[in-house]
N, C-alpha and C. Protein backbone atom coordinates (compact mmCIF):
# COMPACT_ATOMS: atom_id res chain seq x y z
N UNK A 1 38.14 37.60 180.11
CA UNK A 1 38.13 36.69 178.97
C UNK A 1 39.25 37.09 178.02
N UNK A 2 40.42 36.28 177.70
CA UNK A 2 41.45 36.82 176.65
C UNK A 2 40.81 35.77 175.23
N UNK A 3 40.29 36.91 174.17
CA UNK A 3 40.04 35.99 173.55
C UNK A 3 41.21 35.05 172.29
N UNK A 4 40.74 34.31 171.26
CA UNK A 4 41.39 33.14 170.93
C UNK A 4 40.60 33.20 169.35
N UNK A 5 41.95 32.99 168.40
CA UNK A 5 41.50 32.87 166.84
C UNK A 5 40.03 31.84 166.92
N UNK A 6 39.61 30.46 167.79
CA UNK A 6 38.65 29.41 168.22
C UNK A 6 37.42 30.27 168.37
N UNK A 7 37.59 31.43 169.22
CA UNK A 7 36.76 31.85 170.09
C UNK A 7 36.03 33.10 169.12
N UNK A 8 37.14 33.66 168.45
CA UNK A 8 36.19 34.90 167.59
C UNK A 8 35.65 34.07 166.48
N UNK A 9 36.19 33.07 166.12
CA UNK A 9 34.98 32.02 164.80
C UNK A 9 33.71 31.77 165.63
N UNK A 10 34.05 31.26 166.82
CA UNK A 10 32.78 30.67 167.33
C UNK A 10 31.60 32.37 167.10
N UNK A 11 32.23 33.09 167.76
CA UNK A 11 31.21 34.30 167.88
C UNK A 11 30.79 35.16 166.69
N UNK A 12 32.11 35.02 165.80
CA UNK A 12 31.32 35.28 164.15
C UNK A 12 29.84 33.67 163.68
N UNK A 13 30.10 32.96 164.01
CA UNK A 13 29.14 32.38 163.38
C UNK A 13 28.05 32.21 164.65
N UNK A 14 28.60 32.39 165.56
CA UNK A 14 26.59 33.09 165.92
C UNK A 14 26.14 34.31 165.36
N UNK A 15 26.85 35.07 165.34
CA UNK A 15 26.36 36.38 164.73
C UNK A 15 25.73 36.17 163.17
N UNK A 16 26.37 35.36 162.73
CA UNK A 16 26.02 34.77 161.36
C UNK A 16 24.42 34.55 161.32
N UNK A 17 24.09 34.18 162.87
CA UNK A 17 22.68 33.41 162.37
C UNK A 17 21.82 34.35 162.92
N UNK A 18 22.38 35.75 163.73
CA UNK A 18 21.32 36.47 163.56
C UNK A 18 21.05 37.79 163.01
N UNK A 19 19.42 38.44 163.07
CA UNK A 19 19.81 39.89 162.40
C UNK A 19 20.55 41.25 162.67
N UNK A 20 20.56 41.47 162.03
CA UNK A 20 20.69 41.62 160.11
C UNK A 20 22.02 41.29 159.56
N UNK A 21 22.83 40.20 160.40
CA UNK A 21 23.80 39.72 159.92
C UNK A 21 23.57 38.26 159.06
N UNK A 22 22.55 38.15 158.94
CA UNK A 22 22.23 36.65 158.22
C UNK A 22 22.13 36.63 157.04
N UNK A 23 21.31 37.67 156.73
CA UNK A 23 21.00 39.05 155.17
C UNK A 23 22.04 39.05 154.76
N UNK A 24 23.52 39.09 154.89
CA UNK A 24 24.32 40.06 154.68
C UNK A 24 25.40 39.26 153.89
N UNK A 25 24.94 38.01 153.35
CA UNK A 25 26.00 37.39 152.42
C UNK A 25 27.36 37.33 152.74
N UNK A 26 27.62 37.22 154.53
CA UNK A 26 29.12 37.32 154.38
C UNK A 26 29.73 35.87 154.17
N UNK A 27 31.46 36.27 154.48
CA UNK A 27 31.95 34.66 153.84
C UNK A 27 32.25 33.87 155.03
N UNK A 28 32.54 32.62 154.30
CA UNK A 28 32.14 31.14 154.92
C UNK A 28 34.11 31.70 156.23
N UNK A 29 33.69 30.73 156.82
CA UNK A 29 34.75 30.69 158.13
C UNK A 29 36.11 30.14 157.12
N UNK A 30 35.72 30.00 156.28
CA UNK A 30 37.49 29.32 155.46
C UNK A 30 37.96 30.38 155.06
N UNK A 31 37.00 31.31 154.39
CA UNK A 31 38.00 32.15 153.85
C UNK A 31 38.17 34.04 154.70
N UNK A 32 38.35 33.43 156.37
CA UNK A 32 38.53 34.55 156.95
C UNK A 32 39.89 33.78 157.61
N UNK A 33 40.73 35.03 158.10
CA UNK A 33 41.51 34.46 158.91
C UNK A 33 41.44 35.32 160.42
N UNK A 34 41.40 34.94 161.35
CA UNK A 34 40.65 35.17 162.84
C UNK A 34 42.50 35.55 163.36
N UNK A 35 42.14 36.26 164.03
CA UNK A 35 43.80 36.90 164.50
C UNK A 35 43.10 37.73 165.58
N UNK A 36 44.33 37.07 166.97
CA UNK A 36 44.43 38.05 167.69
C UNK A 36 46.06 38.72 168.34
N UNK A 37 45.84 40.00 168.63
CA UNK A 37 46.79 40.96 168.76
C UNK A 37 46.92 41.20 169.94
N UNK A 38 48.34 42.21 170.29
CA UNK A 38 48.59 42.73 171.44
C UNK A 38 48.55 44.26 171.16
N UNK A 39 47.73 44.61 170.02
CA UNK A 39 47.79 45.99 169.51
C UNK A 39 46.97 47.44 170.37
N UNK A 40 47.87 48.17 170.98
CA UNK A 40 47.04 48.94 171.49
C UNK A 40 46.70 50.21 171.03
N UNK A 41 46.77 50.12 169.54
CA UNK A 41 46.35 51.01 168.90
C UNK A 41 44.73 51.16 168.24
N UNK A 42 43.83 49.87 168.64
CA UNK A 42 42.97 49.65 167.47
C UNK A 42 42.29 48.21 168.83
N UNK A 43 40.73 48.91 168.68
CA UNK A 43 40.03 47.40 169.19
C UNK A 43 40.42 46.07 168.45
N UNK A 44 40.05 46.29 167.19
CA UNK A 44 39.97 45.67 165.98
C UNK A 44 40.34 46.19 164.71
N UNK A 45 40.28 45.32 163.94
CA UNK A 45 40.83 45.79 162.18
C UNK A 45 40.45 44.93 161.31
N UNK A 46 39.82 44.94 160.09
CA UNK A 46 39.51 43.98 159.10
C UNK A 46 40.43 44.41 157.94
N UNK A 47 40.37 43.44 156.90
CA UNK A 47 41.29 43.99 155.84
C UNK A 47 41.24 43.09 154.68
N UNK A 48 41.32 43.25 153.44
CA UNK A 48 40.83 42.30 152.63
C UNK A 48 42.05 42.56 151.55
N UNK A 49 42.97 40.87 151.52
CA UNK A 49 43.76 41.30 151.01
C UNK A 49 43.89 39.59 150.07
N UNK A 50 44.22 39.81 148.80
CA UNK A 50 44.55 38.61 148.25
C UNK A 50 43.41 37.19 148.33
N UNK A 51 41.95 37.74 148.48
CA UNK A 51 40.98 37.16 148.39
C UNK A 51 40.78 36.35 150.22
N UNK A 52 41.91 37.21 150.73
CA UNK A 52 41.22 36.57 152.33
C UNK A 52 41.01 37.72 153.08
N UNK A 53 39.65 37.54 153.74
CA UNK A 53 39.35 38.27 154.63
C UNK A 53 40.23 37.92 156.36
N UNK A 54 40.87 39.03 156.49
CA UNK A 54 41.58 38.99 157.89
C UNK A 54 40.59 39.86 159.17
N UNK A 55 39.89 39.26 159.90
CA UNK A 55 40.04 39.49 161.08
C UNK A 55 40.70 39.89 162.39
N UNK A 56 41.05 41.04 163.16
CA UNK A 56 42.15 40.88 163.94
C UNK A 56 41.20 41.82 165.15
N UNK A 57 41.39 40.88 166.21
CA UNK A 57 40.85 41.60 167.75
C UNK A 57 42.02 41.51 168.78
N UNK A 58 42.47 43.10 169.08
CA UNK A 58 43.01 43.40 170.10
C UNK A 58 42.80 42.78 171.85
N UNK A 59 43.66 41.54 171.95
CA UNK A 59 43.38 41.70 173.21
C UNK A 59 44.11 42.29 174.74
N UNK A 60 44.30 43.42 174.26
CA UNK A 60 44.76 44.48 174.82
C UNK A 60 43.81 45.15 175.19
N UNK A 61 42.96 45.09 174.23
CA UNK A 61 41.83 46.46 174.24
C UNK A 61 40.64 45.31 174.50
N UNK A 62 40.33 44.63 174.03
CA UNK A 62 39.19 43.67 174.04
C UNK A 62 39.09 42.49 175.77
N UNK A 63 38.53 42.48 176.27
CA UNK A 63 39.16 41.64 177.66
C UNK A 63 37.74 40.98 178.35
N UNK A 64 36.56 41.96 177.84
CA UNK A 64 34.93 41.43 177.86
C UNK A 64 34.28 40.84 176.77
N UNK A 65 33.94 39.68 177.30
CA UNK A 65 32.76 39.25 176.49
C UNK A 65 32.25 40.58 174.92
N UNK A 66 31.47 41.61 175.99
CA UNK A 66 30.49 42.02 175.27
C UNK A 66 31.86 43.43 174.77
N UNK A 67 32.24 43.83 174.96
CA UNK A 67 33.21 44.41 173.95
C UNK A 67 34.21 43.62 173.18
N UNK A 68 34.47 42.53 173.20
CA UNK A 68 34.52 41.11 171.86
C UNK A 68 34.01 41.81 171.13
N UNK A 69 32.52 41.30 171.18
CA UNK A 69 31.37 40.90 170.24
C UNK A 69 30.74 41.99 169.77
N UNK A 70 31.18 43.57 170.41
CA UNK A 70 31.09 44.76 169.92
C UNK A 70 31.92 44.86 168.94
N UNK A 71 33.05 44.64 169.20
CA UNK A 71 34.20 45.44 167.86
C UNK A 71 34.26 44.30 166.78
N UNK A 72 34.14 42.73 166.62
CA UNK A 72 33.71 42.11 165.75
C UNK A 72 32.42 42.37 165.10
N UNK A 73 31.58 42.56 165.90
CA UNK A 73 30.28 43.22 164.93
C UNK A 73 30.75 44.36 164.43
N UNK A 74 31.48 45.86 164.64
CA UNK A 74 31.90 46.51 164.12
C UNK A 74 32.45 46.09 162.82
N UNK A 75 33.22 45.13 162.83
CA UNK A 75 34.45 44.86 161.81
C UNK A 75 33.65 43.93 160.68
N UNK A 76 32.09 43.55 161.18
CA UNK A 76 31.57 42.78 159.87
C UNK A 76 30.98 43.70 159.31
N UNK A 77 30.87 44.88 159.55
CA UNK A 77 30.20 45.99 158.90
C UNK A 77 31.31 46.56 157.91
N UNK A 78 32.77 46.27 158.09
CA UNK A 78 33.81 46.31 157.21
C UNK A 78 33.93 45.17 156.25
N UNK A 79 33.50 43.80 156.25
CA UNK A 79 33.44 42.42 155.82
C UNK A 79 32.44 42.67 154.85
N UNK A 80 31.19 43.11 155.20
CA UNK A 80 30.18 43.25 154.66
C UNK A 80 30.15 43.88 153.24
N UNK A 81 31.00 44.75 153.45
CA UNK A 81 31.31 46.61 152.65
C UNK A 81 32.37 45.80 151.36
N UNK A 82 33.10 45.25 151.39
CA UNK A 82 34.57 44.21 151.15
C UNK A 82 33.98 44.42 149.37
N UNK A 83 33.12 43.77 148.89
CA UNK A 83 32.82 44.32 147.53
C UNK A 83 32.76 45.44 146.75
N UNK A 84 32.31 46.29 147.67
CA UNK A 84 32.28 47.84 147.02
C UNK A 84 33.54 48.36 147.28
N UNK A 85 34.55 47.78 147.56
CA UNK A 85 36.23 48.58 147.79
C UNK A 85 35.84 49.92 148.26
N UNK A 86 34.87 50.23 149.23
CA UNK A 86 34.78 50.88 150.08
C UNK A 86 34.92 50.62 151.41
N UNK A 87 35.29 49.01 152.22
CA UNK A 87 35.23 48.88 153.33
C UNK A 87 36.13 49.18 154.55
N UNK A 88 36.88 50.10 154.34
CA UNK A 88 37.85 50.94 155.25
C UNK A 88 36.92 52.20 155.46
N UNK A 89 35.68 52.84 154.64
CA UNK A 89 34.79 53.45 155.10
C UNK A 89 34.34 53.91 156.37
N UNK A 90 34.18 54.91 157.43
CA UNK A 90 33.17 55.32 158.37
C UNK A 90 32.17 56.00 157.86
N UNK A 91 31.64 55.88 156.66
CA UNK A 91 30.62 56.97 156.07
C UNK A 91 29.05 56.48 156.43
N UNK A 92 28.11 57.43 155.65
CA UNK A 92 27.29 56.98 156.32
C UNK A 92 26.39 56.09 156.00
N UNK A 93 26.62 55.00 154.80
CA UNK A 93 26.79 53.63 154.50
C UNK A 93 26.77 52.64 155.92
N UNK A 94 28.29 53.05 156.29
CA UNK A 94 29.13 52.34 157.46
C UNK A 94 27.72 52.59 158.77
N UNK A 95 27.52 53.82 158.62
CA UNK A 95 26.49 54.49 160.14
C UNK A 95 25.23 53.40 159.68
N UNK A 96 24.68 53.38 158.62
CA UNK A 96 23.28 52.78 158.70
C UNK A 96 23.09 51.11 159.33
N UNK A 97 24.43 50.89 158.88
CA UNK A 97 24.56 49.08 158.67
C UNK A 97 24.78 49.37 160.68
N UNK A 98 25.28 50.20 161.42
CA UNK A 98 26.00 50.43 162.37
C UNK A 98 24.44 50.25 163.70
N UNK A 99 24.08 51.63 162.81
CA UNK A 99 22.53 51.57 163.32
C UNK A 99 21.80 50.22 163.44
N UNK A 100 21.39 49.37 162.55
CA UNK A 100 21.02 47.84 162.06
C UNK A 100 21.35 47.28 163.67
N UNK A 101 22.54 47.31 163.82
CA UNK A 101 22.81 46.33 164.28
C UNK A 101 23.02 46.81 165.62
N UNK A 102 22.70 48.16 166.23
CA UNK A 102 22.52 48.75 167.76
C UNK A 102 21.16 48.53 168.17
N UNK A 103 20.48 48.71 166.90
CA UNK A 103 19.06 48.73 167.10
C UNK A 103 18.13 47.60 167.46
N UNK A 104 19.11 46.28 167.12
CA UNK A 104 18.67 44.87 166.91
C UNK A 104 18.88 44.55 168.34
N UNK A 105 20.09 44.83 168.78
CA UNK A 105 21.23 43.94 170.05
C UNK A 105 20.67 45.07 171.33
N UNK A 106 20.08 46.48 171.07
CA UNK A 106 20.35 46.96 172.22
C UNK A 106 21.43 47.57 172.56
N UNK A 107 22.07 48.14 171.59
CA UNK A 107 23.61 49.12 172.01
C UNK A 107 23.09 50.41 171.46
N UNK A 108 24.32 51.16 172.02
CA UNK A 108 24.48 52.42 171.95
C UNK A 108 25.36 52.45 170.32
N UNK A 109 24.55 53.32 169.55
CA UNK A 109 24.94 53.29 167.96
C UNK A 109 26.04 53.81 167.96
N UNK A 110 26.50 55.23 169.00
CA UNK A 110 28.14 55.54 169.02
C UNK A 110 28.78 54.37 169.34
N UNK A 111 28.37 52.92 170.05
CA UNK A 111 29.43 52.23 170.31
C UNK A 111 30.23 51.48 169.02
N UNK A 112 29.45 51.50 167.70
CA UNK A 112 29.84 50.67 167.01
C UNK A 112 30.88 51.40 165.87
């Protein structure tokens, strides 16, 4: 699967509708911008700059379905954080929200 700016909206807004991402007040699909890369430094990266949230999934590194939808769930746990100008964070803030959402889906909590 190479994914597509189309394709990570579609899979942020399912994630949108379930838990504990529904709770989580994030923002509407306008004001993200969905980017994908040839970066092989980084699954993913979020970044909040000038009131837009940027999205960016490596598809270098990204090429499954379910590691997609791993490192975007990772990166809304950075989206999420975006108010407290803490969301470049791995602390253990970052671990609980991390936990949430291994615990919900069935992953391994190091994966996130």
């Amino acid at each position: 699967m190479t994914p597509s700016s189309q394709t990570l909206e579609a899979m942020y807004l399912m994630l949108c509708q379930m838990k504990p991402f529904k709770f989580w007040d994030l923002p509407n699909t306008t004001e993200i911008d969905f980017v994908v890369t040839d970066e092989q430094d980084a699954y993913g990266t979020y970044v909040f700059d000038d009131d837009i949230h940027i999205i960016t999934i490596s598809k270098a590194k990204c090429s499954h379905f379910e590691t997609i939808l791993k490192t975007l769930a990772h990166e809304l746990i950075h989206c999420k954080r975006y108010k407290s100008r803490n969301w470049d964070k791995h602390d253990k803030i970052f671990r609980n929200y991390a936990a949430q959402i291994a615990d919900e889906f069935g992953w391994d909590r190091l994966e996130l």
